[in-house]
PDB file of N, CA and C in Angstrom:
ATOM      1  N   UNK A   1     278.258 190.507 106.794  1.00  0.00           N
ATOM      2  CA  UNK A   1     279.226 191.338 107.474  1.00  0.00           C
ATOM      3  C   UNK A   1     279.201 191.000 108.967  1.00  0.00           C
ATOM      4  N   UNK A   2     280.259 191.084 109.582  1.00  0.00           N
ATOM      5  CA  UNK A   2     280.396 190.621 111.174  1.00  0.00           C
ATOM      6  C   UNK A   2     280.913 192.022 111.289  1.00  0.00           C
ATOM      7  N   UNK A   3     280.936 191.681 113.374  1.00  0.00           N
ATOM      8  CA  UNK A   3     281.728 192.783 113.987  1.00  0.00           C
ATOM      9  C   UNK A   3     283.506 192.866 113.581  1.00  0.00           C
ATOM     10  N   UNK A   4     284.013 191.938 113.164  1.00  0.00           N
ATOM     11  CA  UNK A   4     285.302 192.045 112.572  1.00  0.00           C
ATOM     12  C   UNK A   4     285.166 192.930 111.674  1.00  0.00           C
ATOM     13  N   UNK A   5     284.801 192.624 110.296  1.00  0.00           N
ATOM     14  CA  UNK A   5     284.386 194.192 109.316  1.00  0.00           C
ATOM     15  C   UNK A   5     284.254 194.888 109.933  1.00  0.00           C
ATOM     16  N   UNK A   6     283.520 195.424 111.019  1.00  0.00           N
ATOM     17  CA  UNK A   6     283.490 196.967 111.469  1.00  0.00           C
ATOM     18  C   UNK A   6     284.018 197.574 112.163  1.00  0.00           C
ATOM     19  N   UNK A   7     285.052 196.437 112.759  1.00  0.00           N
ATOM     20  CA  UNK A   7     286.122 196.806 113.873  1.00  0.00           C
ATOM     21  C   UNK A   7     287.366 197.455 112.377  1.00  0.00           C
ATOM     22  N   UNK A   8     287.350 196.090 111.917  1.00  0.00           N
ATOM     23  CA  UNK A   8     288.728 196.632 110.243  1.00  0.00           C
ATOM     24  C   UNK A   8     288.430 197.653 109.925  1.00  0.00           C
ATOM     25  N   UNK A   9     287.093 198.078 109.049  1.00  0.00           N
ATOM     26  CA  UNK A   9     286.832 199.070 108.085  1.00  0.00           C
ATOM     27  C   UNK A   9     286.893 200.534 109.232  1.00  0.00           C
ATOM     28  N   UNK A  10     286.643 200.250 110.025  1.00  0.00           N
ATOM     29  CA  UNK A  10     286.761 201.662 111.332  1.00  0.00           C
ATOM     30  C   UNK A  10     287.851 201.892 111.273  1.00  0.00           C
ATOM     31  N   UNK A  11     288.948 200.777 111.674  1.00  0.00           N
ATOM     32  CA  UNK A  11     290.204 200.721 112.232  1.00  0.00           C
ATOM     33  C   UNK A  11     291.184 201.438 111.087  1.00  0.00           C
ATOM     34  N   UNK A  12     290.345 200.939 109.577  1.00  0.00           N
ATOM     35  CA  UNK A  12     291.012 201.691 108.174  1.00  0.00           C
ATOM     36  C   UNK A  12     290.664 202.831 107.821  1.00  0.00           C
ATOM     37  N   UNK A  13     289.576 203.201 108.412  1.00  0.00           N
ATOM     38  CA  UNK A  13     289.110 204.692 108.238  1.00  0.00           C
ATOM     39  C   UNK A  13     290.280 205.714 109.169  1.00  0.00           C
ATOM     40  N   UNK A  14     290.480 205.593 110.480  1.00  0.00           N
ATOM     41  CA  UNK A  14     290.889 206.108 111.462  1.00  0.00           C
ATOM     42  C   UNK A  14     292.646 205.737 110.699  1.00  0.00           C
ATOM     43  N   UNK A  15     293.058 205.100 110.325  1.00  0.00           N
ATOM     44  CA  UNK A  15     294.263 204.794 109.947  1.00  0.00           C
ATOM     45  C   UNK A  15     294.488 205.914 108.713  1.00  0.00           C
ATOM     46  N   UNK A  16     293.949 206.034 107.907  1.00  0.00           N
ATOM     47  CA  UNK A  16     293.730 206.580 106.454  1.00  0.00           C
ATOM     48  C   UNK A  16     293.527 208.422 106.896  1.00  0.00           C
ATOM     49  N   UNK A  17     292.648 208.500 108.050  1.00  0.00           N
ATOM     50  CA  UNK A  17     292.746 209.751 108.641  1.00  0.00           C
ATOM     51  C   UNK A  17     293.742 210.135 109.307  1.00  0.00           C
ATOM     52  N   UNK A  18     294.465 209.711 110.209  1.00  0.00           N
ATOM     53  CA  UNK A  18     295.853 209.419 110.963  1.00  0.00           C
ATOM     54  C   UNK A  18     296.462 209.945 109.736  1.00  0.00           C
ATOM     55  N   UNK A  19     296.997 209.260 108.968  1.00  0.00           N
ATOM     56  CA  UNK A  19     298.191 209.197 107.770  1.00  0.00           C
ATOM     57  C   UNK A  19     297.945 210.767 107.348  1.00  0.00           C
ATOM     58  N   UNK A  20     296.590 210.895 106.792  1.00  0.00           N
ATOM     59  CA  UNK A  20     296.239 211.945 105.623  1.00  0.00           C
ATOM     60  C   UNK A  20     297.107 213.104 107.116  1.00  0.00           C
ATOM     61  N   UNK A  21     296.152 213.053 108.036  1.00  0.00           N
ATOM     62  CA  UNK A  21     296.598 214.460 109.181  1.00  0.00           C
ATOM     63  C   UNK A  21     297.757 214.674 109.139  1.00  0.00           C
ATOM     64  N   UNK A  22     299.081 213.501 109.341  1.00  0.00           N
ATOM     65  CA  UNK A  22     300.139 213.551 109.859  1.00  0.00           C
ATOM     66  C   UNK A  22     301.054 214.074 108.725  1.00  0.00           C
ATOM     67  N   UNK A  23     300.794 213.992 107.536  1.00  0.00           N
ATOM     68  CA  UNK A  23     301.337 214.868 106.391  1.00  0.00           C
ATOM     69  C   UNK A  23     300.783 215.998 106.140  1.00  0.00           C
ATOM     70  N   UNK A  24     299.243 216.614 105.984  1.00  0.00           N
ATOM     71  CA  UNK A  24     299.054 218.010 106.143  1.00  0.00           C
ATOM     72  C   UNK A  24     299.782 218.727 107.581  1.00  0.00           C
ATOM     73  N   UNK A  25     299.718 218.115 108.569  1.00  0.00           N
ATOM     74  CA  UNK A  25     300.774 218.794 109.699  1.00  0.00           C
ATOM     75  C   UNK A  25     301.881 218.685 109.761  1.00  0.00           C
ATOM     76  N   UNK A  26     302.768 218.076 108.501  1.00  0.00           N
ATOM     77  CA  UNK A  26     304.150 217.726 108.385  1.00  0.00           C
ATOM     78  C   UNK A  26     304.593 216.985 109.555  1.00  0.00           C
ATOM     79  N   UNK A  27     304.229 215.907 110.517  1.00  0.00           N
ATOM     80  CA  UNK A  27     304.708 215.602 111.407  1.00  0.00           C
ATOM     81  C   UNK A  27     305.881 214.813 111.055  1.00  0.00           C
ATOM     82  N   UNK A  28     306.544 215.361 112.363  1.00  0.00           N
ATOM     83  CA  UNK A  28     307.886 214.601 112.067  1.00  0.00           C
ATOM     84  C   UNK A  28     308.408 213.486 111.837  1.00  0.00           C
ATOM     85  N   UNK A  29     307.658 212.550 112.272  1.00  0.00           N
ATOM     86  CA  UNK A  29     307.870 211.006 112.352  1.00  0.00           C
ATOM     87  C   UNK A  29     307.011 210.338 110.871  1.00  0.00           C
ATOM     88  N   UNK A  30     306.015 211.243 110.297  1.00  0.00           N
ATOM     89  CA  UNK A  30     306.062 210.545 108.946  1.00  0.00           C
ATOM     90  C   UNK A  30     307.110 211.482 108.181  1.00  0.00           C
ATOM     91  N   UNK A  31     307.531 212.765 108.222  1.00  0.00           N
ATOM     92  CA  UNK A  31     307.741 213.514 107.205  1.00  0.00           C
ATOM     93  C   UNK A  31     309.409 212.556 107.049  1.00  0.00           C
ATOM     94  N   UNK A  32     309.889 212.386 107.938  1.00  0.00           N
ATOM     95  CA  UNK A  32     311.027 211.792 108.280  1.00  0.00           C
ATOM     96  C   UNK A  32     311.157 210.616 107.315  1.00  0.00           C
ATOM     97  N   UNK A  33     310.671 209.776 107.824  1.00  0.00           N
ATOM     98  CA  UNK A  33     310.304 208.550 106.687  1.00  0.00           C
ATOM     99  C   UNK A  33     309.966 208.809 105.178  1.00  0.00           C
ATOM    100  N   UNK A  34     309.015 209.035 105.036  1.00  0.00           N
ATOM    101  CA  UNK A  34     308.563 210.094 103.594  1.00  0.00           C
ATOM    102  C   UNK A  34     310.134 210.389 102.913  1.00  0.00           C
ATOM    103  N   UNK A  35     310.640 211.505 103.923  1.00  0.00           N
ATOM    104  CA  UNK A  35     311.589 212.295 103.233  1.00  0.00           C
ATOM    105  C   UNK A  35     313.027 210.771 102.862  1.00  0.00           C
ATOM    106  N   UNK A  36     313.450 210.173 103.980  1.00  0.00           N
ATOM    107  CA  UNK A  36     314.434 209.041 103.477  1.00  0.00           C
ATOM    108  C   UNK A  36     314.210 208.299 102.262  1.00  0.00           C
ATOM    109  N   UNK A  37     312.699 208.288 101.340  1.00  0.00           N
ATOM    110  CA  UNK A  37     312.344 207.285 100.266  1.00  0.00           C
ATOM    111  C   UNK A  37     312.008 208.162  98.971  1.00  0.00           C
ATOM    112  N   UNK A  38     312.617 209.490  99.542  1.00  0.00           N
ATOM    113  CA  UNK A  38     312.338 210.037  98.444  1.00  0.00           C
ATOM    114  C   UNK A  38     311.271 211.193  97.892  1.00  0.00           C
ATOM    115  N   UNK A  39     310.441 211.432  99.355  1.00  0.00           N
ATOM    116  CA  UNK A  39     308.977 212.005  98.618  1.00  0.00           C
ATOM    117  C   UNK A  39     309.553 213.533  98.911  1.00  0.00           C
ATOM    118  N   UNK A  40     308.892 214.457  98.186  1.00  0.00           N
ATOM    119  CA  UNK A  40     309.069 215.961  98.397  1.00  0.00           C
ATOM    120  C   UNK A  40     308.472 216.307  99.263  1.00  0.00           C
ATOM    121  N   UNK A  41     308.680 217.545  99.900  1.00  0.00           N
ATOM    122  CA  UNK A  41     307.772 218.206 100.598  1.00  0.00           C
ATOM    123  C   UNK A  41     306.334 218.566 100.067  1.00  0.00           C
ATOM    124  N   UNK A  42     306.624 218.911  98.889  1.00  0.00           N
ATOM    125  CA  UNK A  42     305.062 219.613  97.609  1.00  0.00           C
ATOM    126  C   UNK A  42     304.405 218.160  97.558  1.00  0.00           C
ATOM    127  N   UNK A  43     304.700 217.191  97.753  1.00  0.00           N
ATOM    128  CA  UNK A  43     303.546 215.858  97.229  1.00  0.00           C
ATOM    129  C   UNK A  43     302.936 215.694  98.877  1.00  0.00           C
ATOM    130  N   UNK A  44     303.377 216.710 100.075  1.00  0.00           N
ATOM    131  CA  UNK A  44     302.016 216.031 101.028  1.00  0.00           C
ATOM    132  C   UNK A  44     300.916 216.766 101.166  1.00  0.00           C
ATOM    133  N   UNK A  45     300.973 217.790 100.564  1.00  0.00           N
ATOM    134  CA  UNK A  45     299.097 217.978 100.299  1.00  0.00           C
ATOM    135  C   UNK A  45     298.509 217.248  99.680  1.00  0.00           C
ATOM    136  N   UNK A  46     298.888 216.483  98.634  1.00  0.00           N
ATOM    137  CA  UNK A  46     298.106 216.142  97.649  1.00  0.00           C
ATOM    138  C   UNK A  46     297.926 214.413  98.088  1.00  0.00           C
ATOM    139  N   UNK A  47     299.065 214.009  98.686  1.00  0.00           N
ATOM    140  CA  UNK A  47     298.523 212.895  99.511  1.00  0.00           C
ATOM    141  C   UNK A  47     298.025 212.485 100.534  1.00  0.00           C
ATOM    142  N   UNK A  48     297.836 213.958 101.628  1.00  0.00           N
ATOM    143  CA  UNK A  48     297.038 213.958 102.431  1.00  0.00           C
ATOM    144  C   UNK A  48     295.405 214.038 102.180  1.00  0.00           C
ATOM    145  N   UNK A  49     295.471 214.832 101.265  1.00  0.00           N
ATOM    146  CA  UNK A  49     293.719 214.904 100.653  1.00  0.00           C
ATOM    147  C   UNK A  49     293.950 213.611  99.635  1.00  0.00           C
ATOM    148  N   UNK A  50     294.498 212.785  99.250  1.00  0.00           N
ATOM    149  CA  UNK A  50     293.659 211.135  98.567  1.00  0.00           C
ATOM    150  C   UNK A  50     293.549 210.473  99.799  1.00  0.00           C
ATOM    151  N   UNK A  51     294.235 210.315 101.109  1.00  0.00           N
ATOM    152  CA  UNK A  51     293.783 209.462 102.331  1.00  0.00           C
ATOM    153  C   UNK A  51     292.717 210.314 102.960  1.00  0.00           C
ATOM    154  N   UNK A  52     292.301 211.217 102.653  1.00  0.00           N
ATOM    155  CA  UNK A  52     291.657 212.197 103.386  1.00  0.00           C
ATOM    156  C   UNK A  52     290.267 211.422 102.402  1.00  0.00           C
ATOM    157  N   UNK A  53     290.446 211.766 101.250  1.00  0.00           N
ATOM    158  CA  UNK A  53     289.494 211.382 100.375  1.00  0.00           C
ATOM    159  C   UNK A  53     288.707 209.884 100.380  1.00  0.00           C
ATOM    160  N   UNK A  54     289.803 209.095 100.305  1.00  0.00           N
ATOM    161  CA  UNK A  54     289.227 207.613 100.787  1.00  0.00           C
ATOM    162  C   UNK A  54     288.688 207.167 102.017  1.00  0.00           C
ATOM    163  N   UNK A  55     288.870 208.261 102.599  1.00  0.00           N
ATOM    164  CA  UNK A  55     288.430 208.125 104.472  1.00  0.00           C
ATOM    165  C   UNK A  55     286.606 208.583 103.999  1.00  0.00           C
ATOM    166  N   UNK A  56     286.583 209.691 102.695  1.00  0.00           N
ATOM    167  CA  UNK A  56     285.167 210.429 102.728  1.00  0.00           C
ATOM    168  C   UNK A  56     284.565 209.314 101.930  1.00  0.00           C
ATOM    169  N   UNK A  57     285.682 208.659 100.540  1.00  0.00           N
ATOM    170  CA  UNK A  57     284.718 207.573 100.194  1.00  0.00           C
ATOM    171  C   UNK A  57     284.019 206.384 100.694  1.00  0.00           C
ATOM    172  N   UNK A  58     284.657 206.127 102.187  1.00  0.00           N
ATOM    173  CA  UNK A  58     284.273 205.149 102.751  1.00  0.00           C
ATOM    174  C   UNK A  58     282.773 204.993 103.201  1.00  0.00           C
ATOM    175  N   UNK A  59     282.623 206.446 103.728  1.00  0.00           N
ATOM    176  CA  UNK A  59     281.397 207.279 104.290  1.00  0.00           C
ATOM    177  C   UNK A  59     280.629 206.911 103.826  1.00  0.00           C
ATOM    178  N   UNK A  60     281.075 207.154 102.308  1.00  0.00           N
ATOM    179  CA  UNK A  60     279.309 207.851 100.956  1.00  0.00           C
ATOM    180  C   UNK A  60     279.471 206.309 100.801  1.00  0.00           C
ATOM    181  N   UNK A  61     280.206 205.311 100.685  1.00  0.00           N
ATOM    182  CA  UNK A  61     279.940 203.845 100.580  1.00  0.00           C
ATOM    183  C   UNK A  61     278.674 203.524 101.312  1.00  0.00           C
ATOM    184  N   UNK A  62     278.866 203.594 103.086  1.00  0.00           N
ATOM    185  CA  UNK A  62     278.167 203.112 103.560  1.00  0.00           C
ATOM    186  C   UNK A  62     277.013 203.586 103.768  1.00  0.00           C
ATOM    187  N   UNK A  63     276.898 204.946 103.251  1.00  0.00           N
ATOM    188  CA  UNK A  63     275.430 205.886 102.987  1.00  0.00           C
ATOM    189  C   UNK A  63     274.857 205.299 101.952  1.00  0.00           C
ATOM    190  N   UNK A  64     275.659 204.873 100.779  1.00  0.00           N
ATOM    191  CA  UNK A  64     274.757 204.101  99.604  1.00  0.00           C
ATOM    192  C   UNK A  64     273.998 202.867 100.224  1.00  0.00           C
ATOM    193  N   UNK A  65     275.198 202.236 101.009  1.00  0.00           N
ATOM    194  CA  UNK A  65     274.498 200.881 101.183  1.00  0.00           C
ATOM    195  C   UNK A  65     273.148 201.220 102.546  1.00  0.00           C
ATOM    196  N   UNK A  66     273.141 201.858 103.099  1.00  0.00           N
ATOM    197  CA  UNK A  66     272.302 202.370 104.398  1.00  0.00           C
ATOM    198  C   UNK A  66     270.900 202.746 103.216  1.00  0.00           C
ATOM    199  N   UNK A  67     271.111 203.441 102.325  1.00  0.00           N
ATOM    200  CA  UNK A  67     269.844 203.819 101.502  1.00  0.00           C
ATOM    201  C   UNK A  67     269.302 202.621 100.742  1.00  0.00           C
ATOM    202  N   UNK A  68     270.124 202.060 100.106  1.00  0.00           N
ATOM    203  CA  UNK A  68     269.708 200.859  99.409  1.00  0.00           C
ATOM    204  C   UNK A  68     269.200 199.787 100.234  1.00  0.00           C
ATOM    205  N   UNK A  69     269.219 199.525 101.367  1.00  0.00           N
ATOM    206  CA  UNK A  69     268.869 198.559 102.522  1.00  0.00           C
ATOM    207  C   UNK A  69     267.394 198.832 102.617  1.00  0.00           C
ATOM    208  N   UNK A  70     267.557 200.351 102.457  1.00  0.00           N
ATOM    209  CA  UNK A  70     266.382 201.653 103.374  1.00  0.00           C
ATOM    210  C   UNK A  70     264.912 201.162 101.908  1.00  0.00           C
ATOM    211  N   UNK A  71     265.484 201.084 100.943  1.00  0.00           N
ATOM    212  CA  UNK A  71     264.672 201.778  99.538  1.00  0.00           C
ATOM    213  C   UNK A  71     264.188 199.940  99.077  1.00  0.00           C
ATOM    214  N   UNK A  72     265.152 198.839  99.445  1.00  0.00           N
ATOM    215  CA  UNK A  72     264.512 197.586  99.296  1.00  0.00           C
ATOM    216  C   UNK A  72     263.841 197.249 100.510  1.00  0.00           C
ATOM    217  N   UNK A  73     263.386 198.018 101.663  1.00  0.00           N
ATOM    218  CA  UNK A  73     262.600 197.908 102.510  1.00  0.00           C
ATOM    219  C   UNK A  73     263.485 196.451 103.004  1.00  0.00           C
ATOM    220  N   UNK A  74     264.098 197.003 103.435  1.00  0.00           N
ATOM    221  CA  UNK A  74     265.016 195.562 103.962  1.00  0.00           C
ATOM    222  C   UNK A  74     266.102 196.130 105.358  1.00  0.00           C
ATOM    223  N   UNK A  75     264.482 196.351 106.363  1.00  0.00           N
ATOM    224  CA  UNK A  75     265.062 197.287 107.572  1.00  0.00           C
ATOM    225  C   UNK A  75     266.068 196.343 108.808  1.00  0.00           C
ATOM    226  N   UNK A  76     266.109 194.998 108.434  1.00  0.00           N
ATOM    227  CA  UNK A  76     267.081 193.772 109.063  1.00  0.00           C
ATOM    228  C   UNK A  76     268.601 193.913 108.234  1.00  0.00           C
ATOM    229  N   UNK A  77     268.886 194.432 107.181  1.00  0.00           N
ATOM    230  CA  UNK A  77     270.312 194.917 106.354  1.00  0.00           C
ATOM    231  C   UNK A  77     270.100 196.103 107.284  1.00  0.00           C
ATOM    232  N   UNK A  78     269.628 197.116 107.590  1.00  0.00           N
ATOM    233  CA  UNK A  78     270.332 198.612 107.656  1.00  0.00           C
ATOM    234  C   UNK A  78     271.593 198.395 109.060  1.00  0.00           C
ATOM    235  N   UNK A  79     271.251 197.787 109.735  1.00  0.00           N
ATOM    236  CA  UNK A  79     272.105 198.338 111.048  1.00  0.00           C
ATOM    237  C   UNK A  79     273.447 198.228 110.825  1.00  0.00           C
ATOM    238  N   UNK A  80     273.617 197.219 110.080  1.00  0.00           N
ATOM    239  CA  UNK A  80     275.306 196.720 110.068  1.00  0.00           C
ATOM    240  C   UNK A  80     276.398 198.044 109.160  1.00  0.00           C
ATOM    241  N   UNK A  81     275.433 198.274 108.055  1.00  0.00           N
ATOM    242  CA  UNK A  81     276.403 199.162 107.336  1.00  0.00           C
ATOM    243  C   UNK A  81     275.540 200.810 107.872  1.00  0.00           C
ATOM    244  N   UNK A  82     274.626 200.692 108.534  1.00  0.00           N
ATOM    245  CA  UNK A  82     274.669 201.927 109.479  1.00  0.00           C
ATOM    246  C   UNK A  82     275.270 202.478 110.603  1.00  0.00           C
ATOM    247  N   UNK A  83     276.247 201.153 110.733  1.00  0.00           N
ATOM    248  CA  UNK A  83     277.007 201.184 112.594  1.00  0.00           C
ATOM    249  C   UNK A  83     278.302 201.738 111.549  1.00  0.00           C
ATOM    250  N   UNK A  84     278.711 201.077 110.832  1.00  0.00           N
ATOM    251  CA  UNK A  84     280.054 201.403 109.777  1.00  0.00           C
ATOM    252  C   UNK A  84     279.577 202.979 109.535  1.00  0.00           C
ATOM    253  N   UNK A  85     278.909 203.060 108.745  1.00  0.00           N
ATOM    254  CA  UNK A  85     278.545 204.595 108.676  1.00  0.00           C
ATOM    255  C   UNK A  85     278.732 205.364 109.381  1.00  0.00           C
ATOM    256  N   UNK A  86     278.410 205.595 110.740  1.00  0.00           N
ATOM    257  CA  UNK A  86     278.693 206.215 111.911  1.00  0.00           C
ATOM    258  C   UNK A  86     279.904 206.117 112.030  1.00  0.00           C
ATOM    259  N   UNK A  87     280.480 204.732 112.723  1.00  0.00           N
ATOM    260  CA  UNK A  87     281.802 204.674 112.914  1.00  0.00           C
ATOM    261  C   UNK A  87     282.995 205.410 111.287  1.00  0.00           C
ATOM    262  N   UNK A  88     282.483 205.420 110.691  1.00  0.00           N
ATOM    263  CA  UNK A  88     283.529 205.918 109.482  1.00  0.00           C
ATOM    264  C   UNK A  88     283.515 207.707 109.524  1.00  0.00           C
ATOM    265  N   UNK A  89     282.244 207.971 109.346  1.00  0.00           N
ATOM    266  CA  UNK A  89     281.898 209.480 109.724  1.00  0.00           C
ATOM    267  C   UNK A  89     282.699 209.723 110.991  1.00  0.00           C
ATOM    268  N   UNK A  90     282.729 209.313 112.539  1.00  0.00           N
ATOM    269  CA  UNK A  90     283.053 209.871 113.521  1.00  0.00           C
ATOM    270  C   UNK A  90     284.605 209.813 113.097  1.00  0.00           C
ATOM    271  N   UNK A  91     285.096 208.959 112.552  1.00  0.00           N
ATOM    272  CA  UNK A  91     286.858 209.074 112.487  1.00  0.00           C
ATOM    273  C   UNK A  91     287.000 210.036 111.188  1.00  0.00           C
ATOM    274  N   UNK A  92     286.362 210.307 110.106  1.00  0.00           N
ATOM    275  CA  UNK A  92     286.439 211.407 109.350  1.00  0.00           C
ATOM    276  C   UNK A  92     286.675 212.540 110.395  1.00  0.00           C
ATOM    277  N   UNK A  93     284.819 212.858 111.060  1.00  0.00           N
ATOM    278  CA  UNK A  93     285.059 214.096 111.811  1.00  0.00           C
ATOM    279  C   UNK A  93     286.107 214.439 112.332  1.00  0.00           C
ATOM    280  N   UNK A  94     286.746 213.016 113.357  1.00  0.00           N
ATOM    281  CA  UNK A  94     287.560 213.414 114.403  1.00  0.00           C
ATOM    282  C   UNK A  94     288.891 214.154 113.802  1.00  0.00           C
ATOM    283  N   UNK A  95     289.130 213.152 112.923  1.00  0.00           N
ATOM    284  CA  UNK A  95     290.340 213.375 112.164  1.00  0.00           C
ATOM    285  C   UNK A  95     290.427 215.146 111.585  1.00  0.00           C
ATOM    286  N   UNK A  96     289.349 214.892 110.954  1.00  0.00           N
ATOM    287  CA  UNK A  96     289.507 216.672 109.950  1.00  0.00           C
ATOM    288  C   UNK A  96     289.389 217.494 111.152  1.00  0.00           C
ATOM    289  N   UNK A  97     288.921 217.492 112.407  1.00  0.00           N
ATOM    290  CA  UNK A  97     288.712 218.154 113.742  1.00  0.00           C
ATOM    291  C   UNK A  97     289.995 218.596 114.292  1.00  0.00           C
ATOM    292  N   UNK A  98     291.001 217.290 114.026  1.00  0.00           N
ATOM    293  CA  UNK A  98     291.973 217.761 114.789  1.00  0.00           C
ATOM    294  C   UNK A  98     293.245 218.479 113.736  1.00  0.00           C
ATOM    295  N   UNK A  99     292.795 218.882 112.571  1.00  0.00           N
ATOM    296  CA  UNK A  99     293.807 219.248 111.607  1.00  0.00           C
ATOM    297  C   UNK A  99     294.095 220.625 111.656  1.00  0.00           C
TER     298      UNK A  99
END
């Protein structure tokens, strides 16, 4: 894994949180779009919590891999998918923070 992966997988976390927020707050500029292709109003809860959700699976990803690094005593693996970890958690937080 390089700093590219953790710049992407951040950049997709924070994206995936973005999206999920901007349909639980009905914002105008997605609901707008949304609404021209067809989607209902009733389908953005439920697609705000699966981007909401994949933002949390990203998390428990990099918590598996942070433990499994941890448990093969293989303390030269932890940092990389522990910096992702952090960085994925803080754009969860931020995100569900500002909802």
């Amino acid at each position: 894994m390089s700093i590219a992966y953790i710049a992407v997988a951040s950049l997709i976390a924070l994206v995936l949180l973005a999206s999920g927020r901007a349909k639980l707050v009905k914002d105008e500029k997605i609901t707008e779009g949304m609404h021209k292709i067809g989607v209902p109003d009733s389908w953005f809860p439920r697609l705000s919590a699966l981007e909401i959700a994949a933002a949390i699976g990203m998390v428990a990803y990099f918590v598996g891999a942070v433990l499994t690094h941890l448990r093969a005593k293989d303390t030269a693996g932890v940092p990389l998918p522990a910096t992702l970890l952090v960085a994925g958690a803080a754009a969860l937080v931020l995100g569900v923070a500002t909802v």
